[in-house]
C-alpha atoms as a PDB file:
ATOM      1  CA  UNK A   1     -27.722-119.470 218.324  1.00  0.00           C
ATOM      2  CA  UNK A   2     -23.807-119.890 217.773  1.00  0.00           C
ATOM      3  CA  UNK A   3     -22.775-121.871 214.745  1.00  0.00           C
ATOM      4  CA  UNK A   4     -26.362-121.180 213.053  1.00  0.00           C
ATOM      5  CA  UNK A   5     -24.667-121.372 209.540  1.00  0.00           C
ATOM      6  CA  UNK A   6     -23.954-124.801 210.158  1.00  0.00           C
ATOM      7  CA  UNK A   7     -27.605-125.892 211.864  1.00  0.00           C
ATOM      8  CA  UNK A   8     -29.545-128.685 210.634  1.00  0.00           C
ATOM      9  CA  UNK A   9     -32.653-127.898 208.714  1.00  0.00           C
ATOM     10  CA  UNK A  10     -34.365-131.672 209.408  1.00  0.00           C
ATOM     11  CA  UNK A  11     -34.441-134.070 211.766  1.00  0.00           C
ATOM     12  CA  UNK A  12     -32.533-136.503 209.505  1.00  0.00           C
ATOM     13  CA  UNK A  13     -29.876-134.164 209.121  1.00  0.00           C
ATOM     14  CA  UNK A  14     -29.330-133.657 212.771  1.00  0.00           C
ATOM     15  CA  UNK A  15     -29.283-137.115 213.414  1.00  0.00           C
ATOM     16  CA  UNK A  16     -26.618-137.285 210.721  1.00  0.00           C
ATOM     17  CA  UNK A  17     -24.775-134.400 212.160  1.00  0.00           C
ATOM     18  CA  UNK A  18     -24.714-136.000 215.553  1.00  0.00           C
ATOM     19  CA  UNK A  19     -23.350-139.420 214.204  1.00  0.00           C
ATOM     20  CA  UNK A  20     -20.607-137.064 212.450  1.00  0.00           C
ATOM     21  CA  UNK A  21     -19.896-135.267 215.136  1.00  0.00           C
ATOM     22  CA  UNK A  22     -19.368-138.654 217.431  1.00  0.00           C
ATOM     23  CA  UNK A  23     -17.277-140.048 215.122  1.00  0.00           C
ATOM     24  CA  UNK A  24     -14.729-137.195 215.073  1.00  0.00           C
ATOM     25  CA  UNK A  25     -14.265-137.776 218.463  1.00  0.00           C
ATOM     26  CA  UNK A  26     -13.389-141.174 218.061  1.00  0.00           C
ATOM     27  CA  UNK A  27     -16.680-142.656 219.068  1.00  0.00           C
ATOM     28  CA  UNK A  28     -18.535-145.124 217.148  1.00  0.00           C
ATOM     29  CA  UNK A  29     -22.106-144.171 216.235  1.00  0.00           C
ATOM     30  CA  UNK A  30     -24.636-146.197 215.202  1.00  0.00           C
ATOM     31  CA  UNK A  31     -28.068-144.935 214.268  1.00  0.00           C
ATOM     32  CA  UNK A  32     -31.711-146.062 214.953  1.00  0.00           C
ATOM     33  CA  UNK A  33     -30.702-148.845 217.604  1.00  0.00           C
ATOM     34  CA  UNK A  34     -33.334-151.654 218.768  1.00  0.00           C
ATOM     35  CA  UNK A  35     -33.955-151.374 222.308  1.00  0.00           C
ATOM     36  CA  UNK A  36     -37.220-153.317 223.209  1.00  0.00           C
ATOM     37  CA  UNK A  37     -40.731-151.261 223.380  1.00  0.00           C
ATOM     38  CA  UNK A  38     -41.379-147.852 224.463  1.00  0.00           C
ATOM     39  CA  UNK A  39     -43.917-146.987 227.399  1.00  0.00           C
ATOM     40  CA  UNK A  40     -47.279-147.433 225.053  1.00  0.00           C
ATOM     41  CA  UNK A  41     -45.244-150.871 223.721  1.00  0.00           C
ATOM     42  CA  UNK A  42     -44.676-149.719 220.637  1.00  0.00           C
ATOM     43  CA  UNK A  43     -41.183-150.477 219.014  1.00  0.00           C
ATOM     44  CA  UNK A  44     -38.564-148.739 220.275  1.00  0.00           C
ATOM     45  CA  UNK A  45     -35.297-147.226 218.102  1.00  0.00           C
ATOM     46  CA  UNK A  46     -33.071-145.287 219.858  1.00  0.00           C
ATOM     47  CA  UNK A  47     -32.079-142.357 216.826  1.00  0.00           C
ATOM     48  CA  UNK A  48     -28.077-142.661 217.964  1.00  0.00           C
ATOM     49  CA  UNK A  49     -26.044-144.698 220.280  1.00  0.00           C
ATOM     50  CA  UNK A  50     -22.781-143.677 220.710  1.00  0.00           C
ATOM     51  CA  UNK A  51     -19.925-145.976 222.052  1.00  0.00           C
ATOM     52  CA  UNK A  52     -16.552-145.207 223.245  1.00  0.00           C
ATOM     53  CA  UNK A  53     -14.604-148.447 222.062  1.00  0.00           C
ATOM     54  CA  UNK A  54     -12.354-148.258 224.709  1.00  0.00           C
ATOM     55  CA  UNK A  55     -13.993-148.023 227.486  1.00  0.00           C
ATOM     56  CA  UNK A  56     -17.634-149.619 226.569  1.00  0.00           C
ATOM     57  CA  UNK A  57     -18.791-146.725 227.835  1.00  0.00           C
ATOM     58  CA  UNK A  58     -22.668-145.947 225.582  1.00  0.00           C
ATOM     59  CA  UNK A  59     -25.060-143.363 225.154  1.00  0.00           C
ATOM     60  CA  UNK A  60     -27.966-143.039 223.735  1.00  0.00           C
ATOM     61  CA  UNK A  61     -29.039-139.408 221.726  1.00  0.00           C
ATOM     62  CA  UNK A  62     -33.091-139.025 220.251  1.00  0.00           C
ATOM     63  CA  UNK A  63     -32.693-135.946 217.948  1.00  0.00           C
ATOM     64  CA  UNK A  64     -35.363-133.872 217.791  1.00  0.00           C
ATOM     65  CA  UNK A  65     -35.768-130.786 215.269  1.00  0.00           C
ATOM     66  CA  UNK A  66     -38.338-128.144 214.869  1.00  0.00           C
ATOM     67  CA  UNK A  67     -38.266-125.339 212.768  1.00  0.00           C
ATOM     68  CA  UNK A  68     -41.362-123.496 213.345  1.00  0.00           C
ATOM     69  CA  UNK A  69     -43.695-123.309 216.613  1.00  0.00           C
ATOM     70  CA  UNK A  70     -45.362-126.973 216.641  1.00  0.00           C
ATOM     71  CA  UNK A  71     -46.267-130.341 217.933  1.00  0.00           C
ATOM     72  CA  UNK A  72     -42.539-131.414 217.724  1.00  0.00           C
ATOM     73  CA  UNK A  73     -41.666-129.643 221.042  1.00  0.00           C
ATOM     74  CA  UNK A  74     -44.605-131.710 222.652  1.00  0.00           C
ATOM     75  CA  UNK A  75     -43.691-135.119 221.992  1.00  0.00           C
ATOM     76  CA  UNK A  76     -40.440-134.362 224.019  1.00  0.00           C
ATOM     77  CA  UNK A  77     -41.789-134.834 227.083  1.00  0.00           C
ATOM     78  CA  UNK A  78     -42.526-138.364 226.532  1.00  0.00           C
ATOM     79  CA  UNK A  79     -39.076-138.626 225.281  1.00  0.00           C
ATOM     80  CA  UNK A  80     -37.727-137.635 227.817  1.00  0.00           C
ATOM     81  CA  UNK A  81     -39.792-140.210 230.532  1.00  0.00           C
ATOM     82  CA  UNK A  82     -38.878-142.534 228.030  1.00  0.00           C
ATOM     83  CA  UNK A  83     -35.293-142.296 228.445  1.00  0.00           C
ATOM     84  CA  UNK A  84     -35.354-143.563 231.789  1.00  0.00           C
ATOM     85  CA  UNK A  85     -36.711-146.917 230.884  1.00  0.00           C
ATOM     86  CA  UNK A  86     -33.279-147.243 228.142  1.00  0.00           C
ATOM     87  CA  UNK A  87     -31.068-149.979 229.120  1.00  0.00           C
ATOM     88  CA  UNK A  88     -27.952-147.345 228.555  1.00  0.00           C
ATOM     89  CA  UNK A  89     -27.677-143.577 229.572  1.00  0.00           C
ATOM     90  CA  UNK A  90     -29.569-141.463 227.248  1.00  0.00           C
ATOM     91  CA  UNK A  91     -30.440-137.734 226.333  1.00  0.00           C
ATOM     92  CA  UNK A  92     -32.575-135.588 223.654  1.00  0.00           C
ATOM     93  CA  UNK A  93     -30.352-133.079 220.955  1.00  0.00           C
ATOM     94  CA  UNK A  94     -32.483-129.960 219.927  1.00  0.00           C
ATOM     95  CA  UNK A  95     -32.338-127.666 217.059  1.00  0.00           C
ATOM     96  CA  UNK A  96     -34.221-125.825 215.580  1.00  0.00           C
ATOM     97  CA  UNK A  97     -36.140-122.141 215.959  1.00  0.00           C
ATOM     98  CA  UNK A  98     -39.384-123.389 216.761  1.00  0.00           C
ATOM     99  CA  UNK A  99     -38.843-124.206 220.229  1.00  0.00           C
ATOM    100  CA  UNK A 100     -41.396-121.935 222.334  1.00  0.00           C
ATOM    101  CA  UNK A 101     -39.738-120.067 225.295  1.00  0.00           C
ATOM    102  CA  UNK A 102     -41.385-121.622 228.021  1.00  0.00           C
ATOM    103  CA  UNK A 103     -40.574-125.485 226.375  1.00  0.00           C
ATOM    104  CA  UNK A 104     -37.158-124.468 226.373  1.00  0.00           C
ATOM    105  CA  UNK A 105     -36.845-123.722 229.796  1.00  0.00           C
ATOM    106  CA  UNK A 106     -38.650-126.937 230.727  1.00  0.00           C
ATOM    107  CA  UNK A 107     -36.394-128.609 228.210  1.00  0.00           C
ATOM    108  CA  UNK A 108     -32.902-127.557 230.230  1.00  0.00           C
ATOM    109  CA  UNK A 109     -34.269-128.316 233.310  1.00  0.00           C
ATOM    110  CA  UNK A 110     -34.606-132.103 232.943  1.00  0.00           C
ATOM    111  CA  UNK A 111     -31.021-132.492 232.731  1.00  0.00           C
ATOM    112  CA  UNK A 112     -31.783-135.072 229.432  1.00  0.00           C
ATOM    113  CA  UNK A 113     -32.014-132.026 226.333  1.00  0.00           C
ATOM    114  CA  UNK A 114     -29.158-129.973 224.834  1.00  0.00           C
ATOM    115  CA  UNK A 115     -28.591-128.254 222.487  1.00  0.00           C
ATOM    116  CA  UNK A 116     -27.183-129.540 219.175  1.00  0.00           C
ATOM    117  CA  UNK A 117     -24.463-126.564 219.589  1.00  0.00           C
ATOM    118  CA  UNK A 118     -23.437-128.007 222.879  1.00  0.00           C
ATOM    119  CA  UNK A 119     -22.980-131.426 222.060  1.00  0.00           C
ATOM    120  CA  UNK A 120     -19.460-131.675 221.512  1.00  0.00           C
ATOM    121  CA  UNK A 121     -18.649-130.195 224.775  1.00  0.00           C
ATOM    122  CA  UNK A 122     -21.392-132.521 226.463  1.00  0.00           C
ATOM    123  CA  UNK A 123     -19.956-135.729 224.543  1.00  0.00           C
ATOM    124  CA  UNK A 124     -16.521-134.695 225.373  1.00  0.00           C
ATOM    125  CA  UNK A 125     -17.288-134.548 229.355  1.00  0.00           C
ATOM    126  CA  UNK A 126     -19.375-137.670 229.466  1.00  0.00           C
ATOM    127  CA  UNK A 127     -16.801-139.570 227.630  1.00  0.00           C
ATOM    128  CA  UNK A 128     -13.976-137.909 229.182  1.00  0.00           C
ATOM    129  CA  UNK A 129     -12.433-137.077 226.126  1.00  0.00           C
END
């Protein structure tokens, strides 16, 4: 993976990475966001919303890290449905090695998961930046 020497070891520290990354772009980021209750109702906090001041324009970013084959990978998929109950746009930022082959081609084919390494590019044409 390209730029491994500056990967995130933790889901914390991707989060934080993502809110960096936003706001040398010139977004605001703002992290762990109320937004109502998920599916089950439990509380929902969106990790990162980003907001281009200019516009308005928002979007929301769950972060999700895993470093060795796991449960991580499976809690995505509710993630993901999730998203589409968000009142704003929203998608999921991976890292990690411990994302099995076949959950990573799921993964990219919802259209809602990236990769942490493609994030700026992703931000950048969303915002249009």
């Amino acid at each position: 993976m390209p730029g491994k020497a500056n990967a995130p070891k933790s889901g914390n520290e991707l989060r934080e990475q993502v809110i960096n990354l936003a706001n040398s772009l010139g977004l605001e980021a703002k992290r762990e966001v109320k937004a109502a209750r998920r599916l089950w109702g439990a509380a929902r906090s969106i990790d990162v919303v980003v907001t281009d001041k200019n516009s308005g324009k928002r979007l929301g970013i769950e972060c999700k890290y895993q470093s060795t084959p796991g449960s991580a990978e499976e809690k995505i998929f509710a993630t993901v449905q999730d998203i589409a109950f968000w009142p704003i746009p929203g998608i999921v930022v991976i890292s990690g090695e411990g994302f099995s082959e076949n959950i990573k081609g799921y993964l990219m084919s919802t259209g809602k998961v990236i990769w942490y390494t493609e994030l700026e590019d992703w931000l950048r044409l969303y915002f249009g930046l």
